[in-house]
Protein backbone atom coordinates (compact mmCIF):
# COMPACT_ATOMS: atom_id res chain seq x y z
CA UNK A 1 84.99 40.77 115.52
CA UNK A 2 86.95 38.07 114.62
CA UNK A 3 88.46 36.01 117.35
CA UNK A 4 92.22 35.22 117.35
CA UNK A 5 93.77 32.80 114.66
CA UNK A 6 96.93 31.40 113.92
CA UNK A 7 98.26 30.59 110.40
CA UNK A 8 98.00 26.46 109.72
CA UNK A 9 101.45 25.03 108.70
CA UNK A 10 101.65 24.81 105.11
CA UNK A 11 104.04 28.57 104.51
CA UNK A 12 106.56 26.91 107.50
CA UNK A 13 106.70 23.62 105.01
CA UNK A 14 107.11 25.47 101.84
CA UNK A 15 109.72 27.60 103.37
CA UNK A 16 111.55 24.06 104.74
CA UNK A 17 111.49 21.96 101.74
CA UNK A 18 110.25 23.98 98.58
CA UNK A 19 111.16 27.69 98.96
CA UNK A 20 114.60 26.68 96.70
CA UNK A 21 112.52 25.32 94.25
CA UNK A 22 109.80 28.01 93.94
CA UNK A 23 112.06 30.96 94.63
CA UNK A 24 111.88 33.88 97.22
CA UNK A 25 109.46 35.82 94.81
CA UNK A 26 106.76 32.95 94.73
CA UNK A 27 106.83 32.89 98.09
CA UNK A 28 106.78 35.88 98.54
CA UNK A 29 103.33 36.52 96.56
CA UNK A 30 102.17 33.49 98.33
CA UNK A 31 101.98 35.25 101.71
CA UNK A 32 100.96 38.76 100.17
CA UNK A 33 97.46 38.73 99.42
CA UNK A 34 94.36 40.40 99.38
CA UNK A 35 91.26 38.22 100.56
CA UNK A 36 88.22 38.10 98.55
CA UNK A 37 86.34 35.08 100.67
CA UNK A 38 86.11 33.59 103.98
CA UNK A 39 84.41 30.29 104.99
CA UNK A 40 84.01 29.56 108.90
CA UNK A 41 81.83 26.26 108.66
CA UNK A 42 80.86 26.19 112.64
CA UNK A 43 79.73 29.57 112.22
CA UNK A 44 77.48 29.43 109.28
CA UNK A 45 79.69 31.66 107.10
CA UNK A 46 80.14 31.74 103.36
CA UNK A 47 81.07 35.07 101.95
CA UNK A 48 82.95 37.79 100.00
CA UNK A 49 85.25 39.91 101.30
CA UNK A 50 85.04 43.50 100.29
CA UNK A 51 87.97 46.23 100.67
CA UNK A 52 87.15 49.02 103.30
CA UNK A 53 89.34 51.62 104.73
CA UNK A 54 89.70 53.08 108.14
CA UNK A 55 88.48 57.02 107.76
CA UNK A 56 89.61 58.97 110.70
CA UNK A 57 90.37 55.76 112.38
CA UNK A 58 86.70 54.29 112.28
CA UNK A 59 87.12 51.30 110.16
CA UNK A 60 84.16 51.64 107.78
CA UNK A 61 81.02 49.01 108.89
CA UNK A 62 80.52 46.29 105.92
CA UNK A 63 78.06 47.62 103.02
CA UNK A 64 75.46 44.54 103.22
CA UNK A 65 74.09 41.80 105.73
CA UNK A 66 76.19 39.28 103.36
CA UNK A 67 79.36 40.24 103.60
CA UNK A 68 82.94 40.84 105.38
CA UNK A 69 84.73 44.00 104.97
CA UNK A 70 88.66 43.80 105.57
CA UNK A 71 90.49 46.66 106.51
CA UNK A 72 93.32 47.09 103.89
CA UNK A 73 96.08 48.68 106.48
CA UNK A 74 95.76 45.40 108.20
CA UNK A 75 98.01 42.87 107.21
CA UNK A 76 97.28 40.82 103.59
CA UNK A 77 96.98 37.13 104.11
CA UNK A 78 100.08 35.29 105.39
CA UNK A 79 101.67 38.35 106.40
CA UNK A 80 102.62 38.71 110.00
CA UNK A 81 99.97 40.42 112.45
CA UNK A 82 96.16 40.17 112.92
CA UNK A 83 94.20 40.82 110.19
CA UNK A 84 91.11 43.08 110.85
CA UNK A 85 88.14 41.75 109.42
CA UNK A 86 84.13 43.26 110.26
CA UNK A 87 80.69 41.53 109.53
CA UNK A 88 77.21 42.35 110.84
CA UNK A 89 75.65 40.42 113.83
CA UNK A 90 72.37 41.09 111.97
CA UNK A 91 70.94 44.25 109.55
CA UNK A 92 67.80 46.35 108.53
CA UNK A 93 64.69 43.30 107.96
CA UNK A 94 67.98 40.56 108.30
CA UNK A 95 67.87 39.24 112.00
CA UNK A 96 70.70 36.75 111.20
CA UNK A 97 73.11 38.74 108.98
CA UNK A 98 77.09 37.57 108.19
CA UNK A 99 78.29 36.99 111.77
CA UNK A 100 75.55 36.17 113.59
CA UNK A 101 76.63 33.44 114.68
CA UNK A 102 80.25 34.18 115.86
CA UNK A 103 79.55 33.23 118.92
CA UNK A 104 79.48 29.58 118.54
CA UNK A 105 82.79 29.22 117.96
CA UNK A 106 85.43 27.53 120.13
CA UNK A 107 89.52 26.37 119.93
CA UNK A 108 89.88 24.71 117.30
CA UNK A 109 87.22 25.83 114.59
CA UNK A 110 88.40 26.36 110.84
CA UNK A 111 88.61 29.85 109.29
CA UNK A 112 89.09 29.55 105.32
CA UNK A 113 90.25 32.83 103.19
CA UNK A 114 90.79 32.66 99.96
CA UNK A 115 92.79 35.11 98.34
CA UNK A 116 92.77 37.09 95.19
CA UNK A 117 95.26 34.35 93.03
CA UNK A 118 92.56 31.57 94.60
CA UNK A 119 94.93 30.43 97.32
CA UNK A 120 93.41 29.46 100.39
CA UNK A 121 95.11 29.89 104.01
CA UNK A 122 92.98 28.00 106.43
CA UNK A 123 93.43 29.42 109.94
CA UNK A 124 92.25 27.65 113.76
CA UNK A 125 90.54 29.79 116.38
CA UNK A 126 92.72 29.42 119.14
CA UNK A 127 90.62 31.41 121.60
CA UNK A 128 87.47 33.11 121.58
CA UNK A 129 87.00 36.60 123.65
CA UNK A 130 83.67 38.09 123.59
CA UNK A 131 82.83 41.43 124.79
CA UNK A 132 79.06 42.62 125.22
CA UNK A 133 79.21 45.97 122.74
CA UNK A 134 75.88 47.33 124.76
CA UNK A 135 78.77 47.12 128.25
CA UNK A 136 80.80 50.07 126.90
């Protein structure tokens, strides 16, 4: 679970003043793709990003304590939507695995992904909406 985000400003200022210079197919790729990393400082992350499909629409659970899986019929980074990203609270002989600590976040907190060209789109947590899994 990955609370809410918003994309930070820098694709509205390329689009303003550099999009003529770069061309529509630069920026294009810019906003198209795949992420291989994700940072979240206040939450103690620091980890790859692994491709994982949704199988008879279960997304399928990360393969390791260590790392994020990302959904690839959610949208690629800088695309429009909310990208679906999945991480262990903890694991097998791991009590504090990927996202254990999730739940420290508030407004405001940085989300970095990096993509597969090395760009990095940093994202804010603009609210934070946590449901107790055991509830359901």
């Amino acid at each position: 679970m990955l609370p809410r985000v918003a994309c930070d400003t820098a694709k509205a200022e390329l689009e303003a003043g550099a999009a003529g210079l770069l061309g529509t197919s630069a920026l294009s790729s810019l906003c198209n793709e795949v992420p291989v990393a994700i940072k979240i400082t206040a939450a103690h992350v620091n980890a790859k990003i692994e491709v994982l499909e949704v199988i008879d629409g279960v997304m399928q659970a990360p393969t390791a304590a260590d790392v994020v899986s990302w959904s690839k019929s959610s949208p690629r980074l800088g695309q429009p939507g909310n990208m679906l990203l999945a991480g262990h609270l903890n694991w097998w002989g791991v009590p504090q695995a990927v996202f254990f600590y999730l739940n420290t976040l508030k407004p405001g907190d940085l989300v970095q992904v990096t993509g597969q060209g090395g760009e990095v789109y940093t994202y804010y947590i603009l609210d934070v909406n946590a449901k107790d899994h055991a509830a359901d």
